[in-house]
C-alpha atoms as a PDB file:
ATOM      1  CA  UNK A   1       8.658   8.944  -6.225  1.00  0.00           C
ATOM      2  CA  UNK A   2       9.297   5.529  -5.893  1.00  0.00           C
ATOM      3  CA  UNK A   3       5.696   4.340  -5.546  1.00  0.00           C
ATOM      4  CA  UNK A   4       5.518   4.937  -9.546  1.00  0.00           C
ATOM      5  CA  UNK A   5       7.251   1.468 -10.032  1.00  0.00           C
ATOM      6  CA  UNK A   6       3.630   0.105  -9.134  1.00  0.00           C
ATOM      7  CA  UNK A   7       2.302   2.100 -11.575  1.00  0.00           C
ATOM      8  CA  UNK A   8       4.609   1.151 -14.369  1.00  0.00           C
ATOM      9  CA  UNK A   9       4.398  -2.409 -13.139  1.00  0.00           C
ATOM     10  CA  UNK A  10       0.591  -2.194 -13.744  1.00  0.00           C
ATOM     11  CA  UNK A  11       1.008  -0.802 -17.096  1.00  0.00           C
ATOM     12  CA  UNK A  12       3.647  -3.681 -18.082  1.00  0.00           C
ATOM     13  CA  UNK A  13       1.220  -6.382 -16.989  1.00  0.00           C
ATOM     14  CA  UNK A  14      -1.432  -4.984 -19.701  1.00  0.00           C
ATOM     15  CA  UNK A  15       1.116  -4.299 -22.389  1.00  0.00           C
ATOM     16  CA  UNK A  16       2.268  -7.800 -22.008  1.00  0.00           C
ATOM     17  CA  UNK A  17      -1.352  -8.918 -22.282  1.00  0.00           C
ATOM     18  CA  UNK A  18      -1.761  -7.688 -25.209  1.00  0.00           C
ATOM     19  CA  UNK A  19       1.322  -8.245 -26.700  1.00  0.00           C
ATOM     20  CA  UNK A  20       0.710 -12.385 -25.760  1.00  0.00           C
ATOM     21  CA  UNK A  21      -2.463 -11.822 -27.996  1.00  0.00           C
ATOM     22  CA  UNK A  22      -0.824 -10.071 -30.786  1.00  0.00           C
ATOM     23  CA  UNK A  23       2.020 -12.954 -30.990  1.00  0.00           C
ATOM     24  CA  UNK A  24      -0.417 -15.693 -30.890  1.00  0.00           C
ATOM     25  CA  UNK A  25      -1.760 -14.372 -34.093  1.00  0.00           C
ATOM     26  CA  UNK A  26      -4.900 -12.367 -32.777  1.00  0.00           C
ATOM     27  CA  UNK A  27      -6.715  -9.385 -32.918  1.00  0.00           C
ATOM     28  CA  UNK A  28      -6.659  -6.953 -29.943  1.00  0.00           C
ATOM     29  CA  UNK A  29     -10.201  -5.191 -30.881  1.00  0.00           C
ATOM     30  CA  UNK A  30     -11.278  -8.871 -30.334  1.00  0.00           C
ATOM     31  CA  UNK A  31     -10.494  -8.687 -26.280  1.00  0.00           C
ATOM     32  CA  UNK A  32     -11.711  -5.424 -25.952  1.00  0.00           C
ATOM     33  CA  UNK A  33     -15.362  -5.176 -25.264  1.00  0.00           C
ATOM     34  CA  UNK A  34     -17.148  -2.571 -23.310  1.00  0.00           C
ATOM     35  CA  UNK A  35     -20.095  -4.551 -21.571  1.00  0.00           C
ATOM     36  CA  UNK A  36     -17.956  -7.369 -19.978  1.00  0.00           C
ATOM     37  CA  UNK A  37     -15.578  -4.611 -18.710  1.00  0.00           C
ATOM     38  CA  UNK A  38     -18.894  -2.981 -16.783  1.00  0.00           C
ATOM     39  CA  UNK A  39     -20.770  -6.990 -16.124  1.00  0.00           C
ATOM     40  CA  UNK A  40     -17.032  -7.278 -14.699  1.00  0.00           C
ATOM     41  CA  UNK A  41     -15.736  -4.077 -12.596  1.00  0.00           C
ATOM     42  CA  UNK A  42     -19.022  -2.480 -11.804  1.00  0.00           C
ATOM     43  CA  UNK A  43     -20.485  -5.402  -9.677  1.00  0.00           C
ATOM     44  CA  UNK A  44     -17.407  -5.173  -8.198  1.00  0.00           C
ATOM     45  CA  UNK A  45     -16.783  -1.755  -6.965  1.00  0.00           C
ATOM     46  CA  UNK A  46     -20.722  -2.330  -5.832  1.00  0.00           C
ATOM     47  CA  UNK A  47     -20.035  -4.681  -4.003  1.00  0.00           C
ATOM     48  CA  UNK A  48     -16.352  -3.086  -2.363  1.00  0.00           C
ATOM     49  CA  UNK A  49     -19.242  -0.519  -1.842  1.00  0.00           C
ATOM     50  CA  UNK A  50     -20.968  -2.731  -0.166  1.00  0.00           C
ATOM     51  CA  UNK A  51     -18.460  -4.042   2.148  1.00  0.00           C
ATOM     52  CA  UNK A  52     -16.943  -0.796   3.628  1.00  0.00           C
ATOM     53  CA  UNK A  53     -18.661   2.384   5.118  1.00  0.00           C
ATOM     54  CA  UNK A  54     -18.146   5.540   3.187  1.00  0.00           C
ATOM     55  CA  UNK A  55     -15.644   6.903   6.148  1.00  0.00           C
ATOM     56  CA  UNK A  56     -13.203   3.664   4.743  1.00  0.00           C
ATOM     57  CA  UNK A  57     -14.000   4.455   1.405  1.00  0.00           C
ATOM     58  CA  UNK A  58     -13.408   7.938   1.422  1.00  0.00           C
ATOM     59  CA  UNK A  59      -9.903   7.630   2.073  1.00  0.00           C
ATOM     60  CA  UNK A  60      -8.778   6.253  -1.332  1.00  0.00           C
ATOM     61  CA  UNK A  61      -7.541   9.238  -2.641  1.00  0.00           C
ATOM     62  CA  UNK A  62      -5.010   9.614   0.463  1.00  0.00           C
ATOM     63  CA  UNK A  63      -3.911   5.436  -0.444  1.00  0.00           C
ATOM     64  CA  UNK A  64      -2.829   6.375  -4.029  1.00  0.00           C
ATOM     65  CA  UNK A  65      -0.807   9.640  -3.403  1.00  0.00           C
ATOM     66  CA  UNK A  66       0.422   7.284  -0.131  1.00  0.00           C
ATOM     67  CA  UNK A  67       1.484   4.798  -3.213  1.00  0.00           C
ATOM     68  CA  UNK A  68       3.208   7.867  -5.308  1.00  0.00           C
ATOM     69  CA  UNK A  69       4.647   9.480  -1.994  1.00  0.00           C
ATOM     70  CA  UNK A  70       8.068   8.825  -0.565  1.00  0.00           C
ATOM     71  CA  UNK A  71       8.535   5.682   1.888  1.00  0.00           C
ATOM     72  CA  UNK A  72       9.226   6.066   5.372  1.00  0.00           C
ATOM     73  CA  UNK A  73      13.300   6.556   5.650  1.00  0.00           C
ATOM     74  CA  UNK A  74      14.464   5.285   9.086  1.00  0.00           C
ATOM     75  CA  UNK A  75      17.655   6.569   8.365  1.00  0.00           C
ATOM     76  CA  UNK A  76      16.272  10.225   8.504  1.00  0.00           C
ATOM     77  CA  UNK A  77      14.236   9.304  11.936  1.00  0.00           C
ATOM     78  CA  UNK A  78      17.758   7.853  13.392  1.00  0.00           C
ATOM     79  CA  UNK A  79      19.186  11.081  12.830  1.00  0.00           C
ATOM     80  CA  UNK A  80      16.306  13.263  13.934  1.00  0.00           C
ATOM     81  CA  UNK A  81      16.009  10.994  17.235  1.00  0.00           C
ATOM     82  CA  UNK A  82      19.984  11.127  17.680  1.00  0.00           C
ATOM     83  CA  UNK A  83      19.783  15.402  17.469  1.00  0.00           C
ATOM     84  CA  UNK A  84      16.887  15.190  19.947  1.00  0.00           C
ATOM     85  CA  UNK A  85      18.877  13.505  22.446  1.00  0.00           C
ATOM     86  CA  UNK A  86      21.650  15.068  22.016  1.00  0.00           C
ATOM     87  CA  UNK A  87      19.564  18.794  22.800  1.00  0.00           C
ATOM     88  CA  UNK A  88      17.962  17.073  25.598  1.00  0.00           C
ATOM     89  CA  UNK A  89      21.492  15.985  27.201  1.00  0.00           C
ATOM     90  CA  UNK A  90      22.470  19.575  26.730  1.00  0.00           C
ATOM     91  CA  UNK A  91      19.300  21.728  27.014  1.00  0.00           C
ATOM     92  CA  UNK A  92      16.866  18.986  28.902  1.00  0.00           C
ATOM     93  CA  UNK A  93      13.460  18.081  27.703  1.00  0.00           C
ATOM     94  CA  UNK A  94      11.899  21.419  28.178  1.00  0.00           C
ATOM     95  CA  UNK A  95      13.777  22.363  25.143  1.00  0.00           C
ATOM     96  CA  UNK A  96      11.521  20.249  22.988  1.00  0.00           C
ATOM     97  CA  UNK A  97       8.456  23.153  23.946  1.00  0.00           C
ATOM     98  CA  UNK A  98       9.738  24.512  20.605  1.00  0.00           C
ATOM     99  CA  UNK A  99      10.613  21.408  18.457  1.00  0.00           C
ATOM    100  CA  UNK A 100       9.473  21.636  15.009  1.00  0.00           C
ATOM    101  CA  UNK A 101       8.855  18.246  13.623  1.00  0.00           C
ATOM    102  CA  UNK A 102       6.972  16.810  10.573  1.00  0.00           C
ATOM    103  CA  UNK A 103       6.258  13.245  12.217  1.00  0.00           C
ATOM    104  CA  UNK A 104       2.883  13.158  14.155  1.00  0.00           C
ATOM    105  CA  UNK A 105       3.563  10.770  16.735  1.00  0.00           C
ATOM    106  CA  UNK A 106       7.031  12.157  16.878  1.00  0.00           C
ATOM    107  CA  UNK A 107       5.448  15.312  17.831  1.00  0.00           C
ATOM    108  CA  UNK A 108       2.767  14.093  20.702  1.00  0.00           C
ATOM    109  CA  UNK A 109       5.734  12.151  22.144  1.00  0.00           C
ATOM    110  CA  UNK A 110       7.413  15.244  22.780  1.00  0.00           C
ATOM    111  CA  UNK A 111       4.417  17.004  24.006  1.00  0.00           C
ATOM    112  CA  UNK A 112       3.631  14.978  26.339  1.00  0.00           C
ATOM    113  CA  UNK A 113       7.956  14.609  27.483  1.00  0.00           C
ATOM    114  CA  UNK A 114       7.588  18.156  27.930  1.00  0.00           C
ATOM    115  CA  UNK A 115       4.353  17.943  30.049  1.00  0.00           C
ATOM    116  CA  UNK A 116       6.582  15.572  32.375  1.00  0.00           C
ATOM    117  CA  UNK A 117       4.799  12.492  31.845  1.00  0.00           C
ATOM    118  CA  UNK A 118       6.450   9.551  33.119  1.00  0.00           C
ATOM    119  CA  UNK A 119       7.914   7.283  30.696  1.00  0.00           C
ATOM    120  CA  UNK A 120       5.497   4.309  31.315  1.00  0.00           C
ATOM    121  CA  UNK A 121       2.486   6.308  30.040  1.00  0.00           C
ATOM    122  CA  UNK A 122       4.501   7.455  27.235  1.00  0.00           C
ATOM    123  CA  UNK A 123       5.159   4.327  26.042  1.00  0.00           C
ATOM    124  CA  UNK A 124       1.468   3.252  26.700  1.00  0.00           C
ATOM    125  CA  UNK A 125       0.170   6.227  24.857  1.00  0.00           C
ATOM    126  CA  UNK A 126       2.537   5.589  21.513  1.00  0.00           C
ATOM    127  CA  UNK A 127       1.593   2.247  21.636  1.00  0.00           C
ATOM    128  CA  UNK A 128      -1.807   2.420  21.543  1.00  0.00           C
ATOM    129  CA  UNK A 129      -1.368   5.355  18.627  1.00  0.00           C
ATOM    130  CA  UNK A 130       0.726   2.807  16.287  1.00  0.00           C
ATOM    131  CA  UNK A 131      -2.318   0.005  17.141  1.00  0.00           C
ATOM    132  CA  UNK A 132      -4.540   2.702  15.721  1.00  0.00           C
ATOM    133  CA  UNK A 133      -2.067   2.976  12.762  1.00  0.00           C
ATOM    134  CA  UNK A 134      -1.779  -0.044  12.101  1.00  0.00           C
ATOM    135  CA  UNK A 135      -5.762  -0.853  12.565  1.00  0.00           C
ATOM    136  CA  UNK A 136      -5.868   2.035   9.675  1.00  0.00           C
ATOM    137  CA  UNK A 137      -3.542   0.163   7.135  1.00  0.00           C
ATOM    138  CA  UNK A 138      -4.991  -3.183   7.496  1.00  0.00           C
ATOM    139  CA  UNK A 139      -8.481  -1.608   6.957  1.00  0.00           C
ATOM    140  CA  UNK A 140      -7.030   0.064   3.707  1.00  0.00           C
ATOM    141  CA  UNK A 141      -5.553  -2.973   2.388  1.00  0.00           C
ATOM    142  CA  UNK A 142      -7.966  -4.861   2.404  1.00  0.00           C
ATOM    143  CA  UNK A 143     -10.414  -2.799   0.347  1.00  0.00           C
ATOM    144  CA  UNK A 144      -7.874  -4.207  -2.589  1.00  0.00           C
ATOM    145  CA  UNK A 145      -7.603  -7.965  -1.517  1.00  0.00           C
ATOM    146  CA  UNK A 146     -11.473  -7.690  -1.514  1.00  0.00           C
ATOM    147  CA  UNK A 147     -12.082  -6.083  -4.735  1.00  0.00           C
ATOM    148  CA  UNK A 148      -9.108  -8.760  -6.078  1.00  0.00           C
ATOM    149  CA  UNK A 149     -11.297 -11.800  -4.546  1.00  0.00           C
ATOM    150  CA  UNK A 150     -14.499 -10.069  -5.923  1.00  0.00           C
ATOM    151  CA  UNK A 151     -13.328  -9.307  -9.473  1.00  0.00           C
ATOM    152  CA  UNK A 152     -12.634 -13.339 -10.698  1.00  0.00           C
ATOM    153  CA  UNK A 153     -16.248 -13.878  -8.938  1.00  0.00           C
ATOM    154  CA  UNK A 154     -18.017 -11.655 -10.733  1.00  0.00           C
ATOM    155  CA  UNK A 155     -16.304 -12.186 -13.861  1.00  0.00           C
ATOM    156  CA  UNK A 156     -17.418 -15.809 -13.654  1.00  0.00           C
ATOM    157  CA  UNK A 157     -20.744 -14.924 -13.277  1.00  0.00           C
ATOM    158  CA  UNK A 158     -20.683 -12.611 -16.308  1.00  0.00           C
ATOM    159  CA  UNK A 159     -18.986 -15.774 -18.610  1.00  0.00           C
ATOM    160  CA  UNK A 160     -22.004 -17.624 -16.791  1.00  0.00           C
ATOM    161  CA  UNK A 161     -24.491 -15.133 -17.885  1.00  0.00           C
ATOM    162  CA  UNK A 162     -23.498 -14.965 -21.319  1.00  0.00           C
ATOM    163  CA  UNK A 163     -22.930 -18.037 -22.070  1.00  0.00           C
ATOM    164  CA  UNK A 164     -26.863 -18.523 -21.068  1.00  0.00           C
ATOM    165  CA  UNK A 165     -28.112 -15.766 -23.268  1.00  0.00           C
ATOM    166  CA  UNK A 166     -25.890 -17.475 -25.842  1.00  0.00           C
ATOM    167  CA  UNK A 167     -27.577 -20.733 -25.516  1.00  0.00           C
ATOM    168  CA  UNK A 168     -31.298 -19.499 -25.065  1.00  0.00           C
ATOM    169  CA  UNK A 169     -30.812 -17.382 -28.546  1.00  0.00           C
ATOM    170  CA  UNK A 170     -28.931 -20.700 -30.296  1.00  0.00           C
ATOM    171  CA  UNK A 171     -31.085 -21.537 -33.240  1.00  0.00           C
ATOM    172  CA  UNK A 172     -30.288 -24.657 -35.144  1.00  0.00           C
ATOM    173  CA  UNK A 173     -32.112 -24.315 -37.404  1.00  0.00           C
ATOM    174  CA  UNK A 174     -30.271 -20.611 -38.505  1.00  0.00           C
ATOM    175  CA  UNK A 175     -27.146 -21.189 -39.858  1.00  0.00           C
ATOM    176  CA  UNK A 176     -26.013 -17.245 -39.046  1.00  0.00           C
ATOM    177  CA  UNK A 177     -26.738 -18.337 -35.495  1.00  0.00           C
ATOM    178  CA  UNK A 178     -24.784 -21.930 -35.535  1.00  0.00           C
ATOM    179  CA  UNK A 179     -21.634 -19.720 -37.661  1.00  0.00           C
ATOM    180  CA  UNK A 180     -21.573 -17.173 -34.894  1.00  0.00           C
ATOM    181  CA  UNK A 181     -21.698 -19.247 -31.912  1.00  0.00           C
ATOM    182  CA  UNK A 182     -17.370 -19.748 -31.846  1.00  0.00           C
ATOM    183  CA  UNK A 183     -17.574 -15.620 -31.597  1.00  0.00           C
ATOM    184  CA  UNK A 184     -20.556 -15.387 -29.095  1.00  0.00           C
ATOM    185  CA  UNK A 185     -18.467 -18.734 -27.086  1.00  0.00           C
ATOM    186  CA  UNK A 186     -15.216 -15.931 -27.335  1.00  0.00           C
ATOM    187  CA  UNK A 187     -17.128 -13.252 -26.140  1.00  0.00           C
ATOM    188  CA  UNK A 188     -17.965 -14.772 -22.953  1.00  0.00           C
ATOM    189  CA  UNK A 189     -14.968 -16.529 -22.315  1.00  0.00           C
ATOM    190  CA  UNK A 190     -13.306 -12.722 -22.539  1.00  0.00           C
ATOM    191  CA  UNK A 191     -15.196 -12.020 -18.883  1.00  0.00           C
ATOM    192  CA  UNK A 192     -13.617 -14.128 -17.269  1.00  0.00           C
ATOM    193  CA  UNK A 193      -9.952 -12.527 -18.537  1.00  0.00           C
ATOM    194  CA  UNK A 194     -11.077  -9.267 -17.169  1.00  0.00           C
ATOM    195  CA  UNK A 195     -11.775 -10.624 -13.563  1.00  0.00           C
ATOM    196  CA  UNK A 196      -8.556 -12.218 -13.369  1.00  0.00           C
ATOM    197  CA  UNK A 197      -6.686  -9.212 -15.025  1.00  0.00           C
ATOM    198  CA  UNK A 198      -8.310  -6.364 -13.088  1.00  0.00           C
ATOM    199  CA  UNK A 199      -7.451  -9.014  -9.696  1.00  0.00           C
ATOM    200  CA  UNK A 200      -3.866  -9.731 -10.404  1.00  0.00           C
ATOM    201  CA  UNK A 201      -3.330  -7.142 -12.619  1.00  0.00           C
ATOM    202  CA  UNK A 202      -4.859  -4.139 -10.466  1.00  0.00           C
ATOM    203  CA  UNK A 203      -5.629  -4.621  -7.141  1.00  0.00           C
ATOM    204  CA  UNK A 204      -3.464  -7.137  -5.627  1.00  0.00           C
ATOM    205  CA  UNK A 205      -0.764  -5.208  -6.912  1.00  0.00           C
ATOM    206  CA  UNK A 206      -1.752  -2.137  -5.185  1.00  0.00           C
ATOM    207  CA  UNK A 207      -2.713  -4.261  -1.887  1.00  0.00           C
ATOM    208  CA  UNK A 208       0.774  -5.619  -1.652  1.00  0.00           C
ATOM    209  CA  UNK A 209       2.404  -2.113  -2.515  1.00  0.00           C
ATOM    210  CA  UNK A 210       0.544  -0.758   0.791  1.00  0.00           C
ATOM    211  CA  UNK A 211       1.415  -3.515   2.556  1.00  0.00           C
ATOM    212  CA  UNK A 212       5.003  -2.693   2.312  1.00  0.00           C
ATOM    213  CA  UNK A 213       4.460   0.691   2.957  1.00  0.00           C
ATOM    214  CA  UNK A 214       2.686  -0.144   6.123  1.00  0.00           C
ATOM    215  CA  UNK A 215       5.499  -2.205   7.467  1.00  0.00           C
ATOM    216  CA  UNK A 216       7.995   0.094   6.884  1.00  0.00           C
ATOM    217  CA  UNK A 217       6.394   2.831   8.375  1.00  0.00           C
ATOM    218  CA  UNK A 218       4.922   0.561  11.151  1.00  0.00           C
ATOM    219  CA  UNK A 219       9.132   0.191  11.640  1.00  0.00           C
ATOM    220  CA  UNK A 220       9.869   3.401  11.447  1.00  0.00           C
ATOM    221  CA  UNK A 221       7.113   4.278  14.566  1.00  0.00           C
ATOM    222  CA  UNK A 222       8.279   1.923  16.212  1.00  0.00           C
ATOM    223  CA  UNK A 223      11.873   3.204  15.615  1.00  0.00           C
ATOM    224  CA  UNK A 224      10.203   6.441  17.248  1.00  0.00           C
ATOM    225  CA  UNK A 225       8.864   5.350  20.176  1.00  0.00           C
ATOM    226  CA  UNK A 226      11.856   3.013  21.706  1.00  0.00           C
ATOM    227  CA  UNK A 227      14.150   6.144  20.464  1.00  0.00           C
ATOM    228  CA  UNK A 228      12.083   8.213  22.415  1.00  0.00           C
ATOM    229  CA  UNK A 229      11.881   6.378  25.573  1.00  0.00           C
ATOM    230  CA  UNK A 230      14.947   6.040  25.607  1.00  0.00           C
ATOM    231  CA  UNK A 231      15.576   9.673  25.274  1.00  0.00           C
ATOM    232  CA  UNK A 232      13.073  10.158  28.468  1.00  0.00           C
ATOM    233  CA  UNK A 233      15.628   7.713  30.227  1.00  0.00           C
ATOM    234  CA  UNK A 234      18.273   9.613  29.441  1.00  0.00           C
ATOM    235  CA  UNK A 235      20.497   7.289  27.689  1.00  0.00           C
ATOM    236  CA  UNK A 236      23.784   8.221  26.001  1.00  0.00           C
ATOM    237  CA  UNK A 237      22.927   9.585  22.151  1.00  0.00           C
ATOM    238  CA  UNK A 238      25.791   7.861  20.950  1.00  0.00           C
ATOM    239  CA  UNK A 239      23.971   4.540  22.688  1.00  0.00           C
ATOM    240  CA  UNK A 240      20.750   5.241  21.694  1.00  0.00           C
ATOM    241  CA  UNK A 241      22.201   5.756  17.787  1.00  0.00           C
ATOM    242  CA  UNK A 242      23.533   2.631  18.247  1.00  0.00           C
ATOM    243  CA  UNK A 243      20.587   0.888  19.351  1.00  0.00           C
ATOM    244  CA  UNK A 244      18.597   2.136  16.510  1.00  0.00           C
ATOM    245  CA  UNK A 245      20.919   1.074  14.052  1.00  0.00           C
ATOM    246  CA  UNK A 246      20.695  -2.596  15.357  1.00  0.00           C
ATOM    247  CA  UNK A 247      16.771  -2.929  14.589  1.00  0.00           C
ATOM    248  CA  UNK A 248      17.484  -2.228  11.113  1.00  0.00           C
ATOM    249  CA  UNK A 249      18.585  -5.244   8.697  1.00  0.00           C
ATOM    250  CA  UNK A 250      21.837  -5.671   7.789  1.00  0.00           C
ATOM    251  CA  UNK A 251      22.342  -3.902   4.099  1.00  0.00           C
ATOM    252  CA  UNK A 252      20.319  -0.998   5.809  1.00  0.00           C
ATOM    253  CA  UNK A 253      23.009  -0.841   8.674  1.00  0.00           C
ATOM    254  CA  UNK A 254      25.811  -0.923   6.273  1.00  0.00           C
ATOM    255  CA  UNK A 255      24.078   1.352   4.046  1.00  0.00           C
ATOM    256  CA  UNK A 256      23.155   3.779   6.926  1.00  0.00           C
ATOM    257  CA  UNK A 257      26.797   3.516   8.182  1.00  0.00           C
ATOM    258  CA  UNK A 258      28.713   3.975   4.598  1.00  0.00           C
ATOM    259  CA  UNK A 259      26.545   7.182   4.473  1.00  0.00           C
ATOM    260  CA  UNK A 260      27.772   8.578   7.661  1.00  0.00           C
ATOM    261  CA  UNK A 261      31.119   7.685   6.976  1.00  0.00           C
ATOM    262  CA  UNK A 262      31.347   9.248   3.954  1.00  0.00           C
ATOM    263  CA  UNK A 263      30.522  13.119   5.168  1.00  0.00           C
ATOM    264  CA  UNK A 264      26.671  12.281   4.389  1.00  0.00           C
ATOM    265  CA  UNK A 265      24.578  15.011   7.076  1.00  0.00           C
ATOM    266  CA  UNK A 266      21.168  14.625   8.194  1.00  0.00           C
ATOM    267  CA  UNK A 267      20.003  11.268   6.536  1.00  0.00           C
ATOM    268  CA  UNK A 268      17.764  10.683   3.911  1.00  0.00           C
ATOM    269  CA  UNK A 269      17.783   8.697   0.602  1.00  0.00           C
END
């Protein structure tokens, strides 16, 4: 599960936090306090609430086992696209009635190849289903570059906030009140370390792990549909391999071709 790096990368980020605080001689049951974690992330998930209909929202279980999940392996979809044109240059396309494959889009393609559809509305039809795709993701991500945006805000407005209920209880008169007034200053001050952690610490980090997941899978359908088409134009496998293998970079070429070469079967990582 590769996606657990994010997760451990998250966790490092907090350890180092409070390791920083330890080192610089203080206490860590001094930066944890219960009501500027809620003044902080509460407003904010209200308000992530607020900005996305429940039929975004609902999703975010499927963007977190996305995050733990394997990444899309174009490797494995060269060598599932090379068998299928190799059957097709043996068998023809009608042979596909039967093909069992995991990939959606993969899958409709070959529907609709065996329907007989010409290869022009193919192409328009897997187009328009990676736009949708792709319309997905971007929704997703930005749920997280919101709430990242909306956690410093509101974490300002909770320093803000307490700093005011400091000043409106400040009694100079008391000198309990004038003593405690460096811890009350702290205690608001601390709000404004949750916003920023919870941003930089949380969601941004989980924004820009999608976003590489969406590229590479964005690639990889891609990868699909001009493997595809050029299956339904019946092109050479051994050309068609090679013309996948030229949209990937460089390292992933020579990776992809050190694998072959060494006796490595049907792809993968």
């Amino acid at each position: 599960m590769k996606g657990i790096t994010t997760i451990i990368g998250m966790v490092i980020v907090f350890v180092c936090l409070f390791a920083g605080i330890i080192i610089l001689g203080g206490e860590v049951m001094d930066f944890l306090d219960l009501p500027s974690v809620m003044l902080v992330l509460v407003p904010t998930l209200a308000a992530v609430l607020a900005s996305f209909p429940m039929s975004v929202l609902g999703k975010i279980p499927g963007h977190f086992k996305a995050l733990l999940g394997q990444e899309s392996s174009p490797s494995e979809y060269i060598d599932k696209i090379v068998s299928l044109a190799e059957k097709a240059r043996k068998e023809g396309l009608l042979a596909f009635e039967k093909e069992q494959v995991d990939d959606a889009l993969m899958a409709y393609a070959l529907r609709m190849m065996v329907d007989g559809l010409d290869k022009f509305t193919v192409k328009f039809a897997l187009e328009d289903c990676i736009n949708g795709i792709k319309e997905r993701h971007v929704e997703a991500i930005s749920i997280y570059t919101k709430a990242a945006s909306y956690a410093p805000a509101f974490g300002m407005c909770a320093t803000v906030i307490s700093l005011v209920n400091m000043l409106m209880g400040l009694d100079f008169e008391d000198p309990n009140a004038i003593n405690a007034l460096g811890a009350n200053m702290a205690t608001a001050l601390i709000t404004t370390l949750y916003g920023s952690a919870f941003a930089n610490g949380i969601f941004l980090p989980i924004a820009a792990r999608l976003q590489l997941l969406h590229k590479k899978e964005i690639f990889c359908k891609t990868m699909v549909c001009n493997g595809l088409l050029a299956i339904l134009n019946g092109d050479n496998p051994r050309v068609i391999k090679d013309f996948l293998v030229e949209q990937l970079s460089s390292s992933d070429a020579a990776a992809f071709q050190d694998e072959k070469s060494g006796g490595g079967g049907g792809g993968g990582e």
